[in-house]
Protein backbone atom coordinates (compact mmCIF):
# COMPACT_ATOMS: atom_id res chain seq x y z
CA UNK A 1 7.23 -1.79 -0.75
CA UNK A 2 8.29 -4.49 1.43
CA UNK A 3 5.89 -4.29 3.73
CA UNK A 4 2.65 -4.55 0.56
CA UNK A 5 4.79 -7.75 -0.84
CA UNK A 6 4.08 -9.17 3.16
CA UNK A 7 0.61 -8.34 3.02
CA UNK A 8 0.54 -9.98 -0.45
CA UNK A 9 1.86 -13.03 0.84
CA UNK A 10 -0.30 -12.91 3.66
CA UNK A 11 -3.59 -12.87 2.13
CA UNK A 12 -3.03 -14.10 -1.57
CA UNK A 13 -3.44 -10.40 -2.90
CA UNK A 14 -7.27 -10.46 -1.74
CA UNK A 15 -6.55 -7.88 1.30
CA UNK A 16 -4.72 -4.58 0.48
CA UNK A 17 -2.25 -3.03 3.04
CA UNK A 18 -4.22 0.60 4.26
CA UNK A 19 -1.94 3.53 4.15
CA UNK A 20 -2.38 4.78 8.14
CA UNK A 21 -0.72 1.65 8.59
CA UNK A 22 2.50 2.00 6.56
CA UNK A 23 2.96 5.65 7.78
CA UNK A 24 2.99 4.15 11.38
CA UNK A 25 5.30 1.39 10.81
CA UNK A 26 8.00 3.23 8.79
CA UNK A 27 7.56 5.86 10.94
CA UNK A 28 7.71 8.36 8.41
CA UNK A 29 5.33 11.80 7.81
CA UNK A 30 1.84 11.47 6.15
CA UNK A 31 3.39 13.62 2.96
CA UNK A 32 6.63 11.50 3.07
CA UNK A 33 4.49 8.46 2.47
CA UNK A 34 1.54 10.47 -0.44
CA UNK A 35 4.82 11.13 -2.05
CA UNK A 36 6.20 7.35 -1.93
CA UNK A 37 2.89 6.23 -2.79
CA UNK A 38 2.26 8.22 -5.74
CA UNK A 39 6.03 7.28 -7.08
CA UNK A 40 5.27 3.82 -6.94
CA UNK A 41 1.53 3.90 -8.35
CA UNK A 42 3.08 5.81 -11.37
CA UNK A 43 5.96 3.11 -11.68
CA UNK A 44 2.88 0.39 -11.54
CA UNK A 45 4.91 -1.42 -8.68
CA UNK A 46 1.59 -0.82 -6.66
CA UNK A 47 -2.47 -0.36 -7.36
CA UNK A 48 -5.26 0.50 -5.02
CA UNK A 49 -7.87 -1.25 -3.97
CA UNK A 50 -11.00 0.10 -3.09
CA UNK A 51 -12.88 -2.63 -0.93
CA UNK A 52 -16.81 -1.16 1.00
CA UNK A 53 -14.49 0.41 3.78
CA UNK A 54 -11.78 2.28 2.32
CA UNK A 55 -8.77 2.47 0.49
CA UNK A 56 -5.75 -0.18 0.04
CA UNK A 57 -2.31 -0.30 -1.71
CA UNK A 58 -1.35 -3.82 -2.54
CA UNK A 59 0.68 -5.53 -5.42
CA UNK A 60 -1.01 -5.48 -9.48
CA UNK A 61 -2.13 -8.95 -10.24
């Protein structure tokens, strides 16, 4: 969650954080993070963006 407020910060909430990324960084597995993901997309602490190249988790507006 931390690391999607950064990226929020960052870039205004324009630019979402892409999931390959967070695994690497927490250094967690791929299913560790689908399962954190989908937690906090059900809590509405996070929403995805789907900019032309993909798929982003970022912060609701």
């Amino acid at each position: 969650m931390d690391l999607v407020k950064e990226q929020y910060k960052r870039t205004g909430g324009s630019n979402g954080f892409k999931t390959y990324k967070a695994a690497e960084t927490l250094g967690i597995s791929d299913e560790e993070l689908s399962t954190m993901i989908k937690k906090l997309l059900d809590e509405k602490k996070i929403v995805y963006l789907y900019p032309l190249n993909g798929r982003t988790i970022t912060l609701p507006k």
